[in-house]
Protein backbone atom coordinates (compact mmCIF):
# COMPACT_ATOMS: atom_id res chain seq x y z
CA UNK A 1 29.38 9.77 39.00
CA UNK A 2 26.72 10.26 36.41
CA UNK A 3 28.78 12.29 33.45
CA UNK A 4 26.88 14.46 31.04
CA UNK A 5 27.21 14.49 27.75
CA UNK A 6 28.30 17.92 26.00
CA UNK A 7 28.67 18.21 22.14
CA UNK A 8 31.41 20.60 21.11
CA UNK A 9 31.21 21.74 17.45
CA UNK A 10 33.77 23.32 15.34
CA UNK A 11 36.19 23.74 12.67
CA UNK A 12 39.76 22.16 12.83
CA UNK A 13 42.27 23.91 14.78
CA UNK A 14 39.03 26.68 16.22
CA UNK A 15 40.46 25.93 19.82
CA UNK A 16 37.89 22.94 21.09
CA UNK A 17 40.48 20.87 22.44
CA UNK A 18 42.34 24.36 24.09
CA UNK A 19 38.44 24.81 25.94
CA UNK A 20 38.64 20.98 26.86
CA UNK A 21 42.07 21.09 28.54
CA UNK A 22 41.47 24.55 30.60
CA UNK A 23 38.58 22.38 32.39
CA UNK A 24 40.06 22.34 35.83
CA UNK A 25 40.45 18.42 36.73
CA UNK A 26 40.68 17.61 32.69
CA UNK A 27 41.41 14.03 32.96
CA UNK A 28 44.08 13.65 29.76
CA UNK A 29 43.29 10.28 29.07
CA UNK A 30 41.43 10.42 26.08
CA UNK A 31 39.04 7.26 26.17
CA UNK A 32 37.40 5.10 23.54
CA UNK A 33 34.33 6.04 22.56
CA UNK A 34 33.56 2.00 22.53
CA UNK A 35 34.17 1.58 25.49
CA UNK A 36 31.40 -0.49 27.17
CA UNK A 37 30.07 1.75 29.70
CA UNK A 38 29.60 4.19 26.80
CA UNK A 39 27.93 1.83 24.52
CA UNK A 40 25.65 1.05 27.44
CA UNK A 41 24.82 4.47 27.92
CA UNK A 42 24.13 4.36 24.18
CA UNK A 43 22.27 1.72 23.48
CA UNK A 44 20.21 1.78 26.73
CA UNK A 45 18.68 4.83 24.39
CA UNK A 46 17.38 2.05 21.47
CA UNK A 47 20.57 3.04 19.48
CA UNK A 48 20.74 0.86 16.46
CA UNK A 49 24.79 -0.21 15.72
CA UNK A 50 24.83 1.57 12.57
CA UNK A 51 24.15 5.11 14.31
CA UNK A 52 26.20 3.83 17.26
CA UNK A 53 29.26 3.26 14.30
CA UNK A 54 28.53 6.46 12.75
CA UNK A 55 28.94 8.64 16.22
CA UNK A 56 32.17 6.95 16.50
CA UNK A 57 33.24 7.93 13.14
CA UNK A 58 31.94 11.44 13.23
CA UNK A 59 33.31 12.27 16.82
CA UNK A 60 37.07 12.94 16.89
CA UNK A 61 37.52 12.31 20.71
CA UNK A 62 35.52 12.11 23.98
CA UNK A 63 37.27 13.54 26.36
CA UNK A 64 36.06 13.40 30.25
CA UNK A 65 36.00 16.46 33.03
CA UNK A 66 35.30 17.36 36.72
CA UNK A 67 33.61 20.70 36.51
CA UNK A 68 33.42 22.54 39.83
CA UNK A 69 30.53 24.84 39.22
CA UNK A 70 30.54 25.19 42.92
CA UNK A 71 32.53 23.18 45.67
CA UNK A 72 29.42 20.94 46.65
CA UNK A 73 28.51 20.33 43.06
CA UNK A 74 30.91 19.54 40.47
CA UNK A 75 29.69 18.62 36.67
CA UNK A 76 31.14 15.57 35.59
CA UNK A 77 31.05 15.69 31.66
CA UNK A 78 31.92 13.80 28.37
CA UNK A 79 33.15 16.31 26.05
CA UNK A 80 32.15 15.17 22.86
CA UNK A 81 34.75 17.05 20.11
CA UNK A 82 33.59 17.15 16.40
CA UNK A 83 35.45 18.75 13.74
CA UNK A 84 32.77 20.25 11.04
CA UNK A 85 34.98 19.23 7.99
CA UNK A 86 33.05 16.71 7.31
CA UNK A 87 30.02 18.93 7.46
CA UNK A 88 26.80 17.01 5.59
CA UNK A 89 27.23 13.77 7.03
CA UNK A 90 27.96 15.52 10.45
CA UNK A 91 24.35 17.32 9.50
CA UNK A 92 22.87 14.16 8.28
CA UNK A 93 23.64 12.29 11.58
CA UNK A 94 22.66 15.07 14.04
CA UNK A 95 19.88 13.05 15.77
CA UNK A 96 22.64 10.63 16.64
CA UNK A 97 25.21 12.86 17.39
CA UNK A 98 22.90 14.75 19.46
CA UNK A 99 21.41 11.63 21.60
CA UNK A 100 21.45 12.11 25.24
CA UNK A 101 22.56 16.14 25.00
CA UNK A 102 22.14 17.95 27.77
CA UNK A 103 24.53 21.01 26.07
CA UNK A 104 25.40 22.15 22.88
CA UNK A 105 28.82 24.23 22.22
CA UNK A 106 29.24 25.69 18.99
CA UNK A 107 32.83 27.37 18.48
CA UNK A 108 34.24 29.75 15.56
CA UNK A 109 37.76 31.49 14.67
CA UNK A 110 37.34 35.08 15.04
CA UNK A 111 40.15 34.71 12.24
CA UNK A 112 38.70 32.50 10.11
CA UNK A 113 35.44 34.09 8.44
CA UNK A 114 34.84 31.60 5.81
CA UNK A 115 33.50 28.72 7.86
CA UNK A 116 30.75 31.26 9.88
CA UNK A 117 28.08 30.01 7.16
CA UNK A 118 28.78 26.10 8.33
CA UNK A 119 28.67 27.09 12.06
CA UNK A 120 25.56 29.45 11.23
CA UNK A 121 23.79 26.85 9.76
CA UNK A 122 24.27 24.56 12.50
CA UNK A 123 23.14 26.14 14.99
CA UNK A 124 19.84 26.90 13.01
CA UNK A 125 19.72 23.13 12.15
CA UNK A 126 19.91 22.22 16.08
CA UNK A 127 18.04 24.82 17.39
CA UNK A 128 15.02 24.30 15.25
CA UNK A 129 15.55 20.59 15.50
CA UNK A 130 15.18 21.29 19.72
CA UNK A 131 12.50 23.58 18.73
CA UNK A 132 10.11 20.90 16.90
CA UNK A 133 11.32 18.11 19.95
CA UNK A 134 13.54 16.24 17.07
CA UNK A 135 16.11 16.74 19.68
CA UNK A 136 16.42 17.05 23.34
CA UNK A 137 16.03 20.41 24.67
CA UNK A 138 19.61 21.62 25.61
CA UNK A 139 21.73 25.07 26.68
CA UNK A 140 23.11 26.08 23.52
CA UNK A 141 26.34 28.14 23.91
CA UNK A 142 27.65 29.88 20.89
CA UNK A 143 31.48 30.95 21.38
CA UNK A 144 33.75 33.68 19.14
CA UNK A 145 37.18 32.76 19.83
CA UNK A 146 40.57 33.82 19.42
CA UNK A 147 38.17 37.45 19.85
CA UNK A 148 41.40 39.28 20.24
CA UNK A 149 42.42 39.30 17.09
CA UNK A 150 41.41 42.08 14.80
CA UNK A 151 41.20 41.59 10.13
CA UNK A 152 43.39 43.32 9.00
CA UNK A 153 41.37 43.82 5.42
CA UNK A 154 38.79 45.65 4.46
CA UNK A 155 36.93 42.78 2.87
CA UNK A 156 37.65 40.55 5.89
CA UNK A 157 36.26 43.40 8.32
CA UNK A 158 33.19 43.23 6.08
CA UNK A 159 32.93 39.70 6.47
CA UNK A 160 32.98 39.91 10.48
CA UNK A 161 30.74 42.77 10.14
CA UNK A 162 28.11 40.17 8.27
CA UNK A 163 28.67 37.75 10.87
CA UNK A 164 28.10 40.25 13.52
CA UNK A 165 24.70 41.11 12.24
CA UNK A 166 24.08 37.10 11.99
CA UNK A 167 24.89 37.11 16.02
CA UNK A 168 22.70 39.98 16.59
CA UNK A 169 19.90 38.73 14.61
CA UNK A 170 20.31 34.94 16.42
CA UNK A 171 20.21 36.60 20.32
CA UNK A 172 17.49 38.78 19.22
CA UNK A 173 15.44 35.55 17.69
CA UNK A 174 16.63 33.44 20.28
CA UNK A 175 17.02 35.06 24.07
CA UNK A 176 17.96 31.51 25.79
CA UNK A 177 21.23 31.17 23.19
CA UNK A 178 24.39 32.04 25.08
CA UNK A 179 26.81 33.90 23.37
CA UNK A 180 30.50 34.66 24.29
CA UNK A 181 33.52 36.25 22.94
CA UNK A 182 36.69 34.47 24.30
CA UNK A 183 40.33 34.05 23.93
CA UNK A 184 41.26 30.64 24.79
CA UNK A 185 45.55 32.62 25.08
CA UNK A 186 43.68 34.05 27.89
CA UNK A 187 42.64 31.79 31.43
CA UNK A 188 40.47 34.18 32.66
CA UNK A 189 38.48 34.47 29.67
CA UNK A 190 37.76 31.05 29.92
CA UNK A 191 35.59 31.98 33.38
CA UNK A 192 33.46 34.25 30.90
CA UNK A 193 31.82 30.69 30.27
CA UNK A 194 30.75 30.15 33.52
């Protein structure tokens, strides 16, 4: 099987490895990222072994899935999971990170308002990148999770309420972006991605 490779960006504990594991035929067994098929696959792509090393470093797991998008054609993917707290050499190493793309997930906490501008700026760093060709053209999927759960302060509501008017503005800019509110406590919401 030829697996594709899908980047999943966000913060510690946002629920990427949650989205990973309610993959029907998740195959647990994490696997090295050195392994020599994938550094094959790498370097068949004129990958120098410095960027090679820094992937590995900046990529906390690869994980691998059957996807059946329909019973004739499953996706096979490698779910690539980076944690954005280590954010500027994560940004610095995006043409390497994003090598071989063929999707881009960026994931938030609907809890957690103070890391939007990291996840914002991201996504504006990749899709202009895809925009000038610096990067291969890619679905990008942006993802609110944990959207079940409501602030309970006024100056957190006013913080969602900025980062709703960040969404609005980056659909309206940007038609092809897909955008989806989730809650990973949920199954069925994960079929909302489908």
């Amino acid at each position: 099987e030829h697996y594709k490779k899908i980047n999943i960006f966000g913060e510690e504990g946002v629920g990427k490895s949650s989205l990973i594991a309610l993959m029907e035929h998740y195959e647990d067994d994490n696997f090295n990222i050195e392994n020599e098929k994938e550094k094959d696959l790498l370097f068949s792509s004129q990958l120098s072994q410095d960027s090679f090393n820094n992937q590995s470093n900046l990529v906390d797991q690869v994980k691998r899935a059957k996807i059946p998008i329909n019973e004739d054609n499953p996706l096979y993917a490698s779910l690539y999971e980076t944690n954005l707290g280590n954010y500027d050499s994560i940004k610095t190493n995006l043409d390497t990170l994003l090598l071989q793309t063929e999707c881009v997930i960026i994931m938030w906490d609907n809890s957690k308002y103070d890391a939007f501008d990291n996840i914002y700026n991201l996504f504006g760093t990749i899709n202009q990148g895809m925009n000038d060709f610096k990067y291969r053209k890619a679905p990008i999927f942006l993802i609110k999770n944990k959207s079940d759960l409501e602030p309970d302060s006024s100056q957190i509501k006013e913080a969602g309420n900025n980062i709703k008017n960040s969404i609005e503005r980056i659909k309206k800019e940007n038609p092809n972006i897909i955008y989806r509110e989730i809650s990973l406590l949920n199954r069925d919401n994960f079929l909302l991605l489908a």
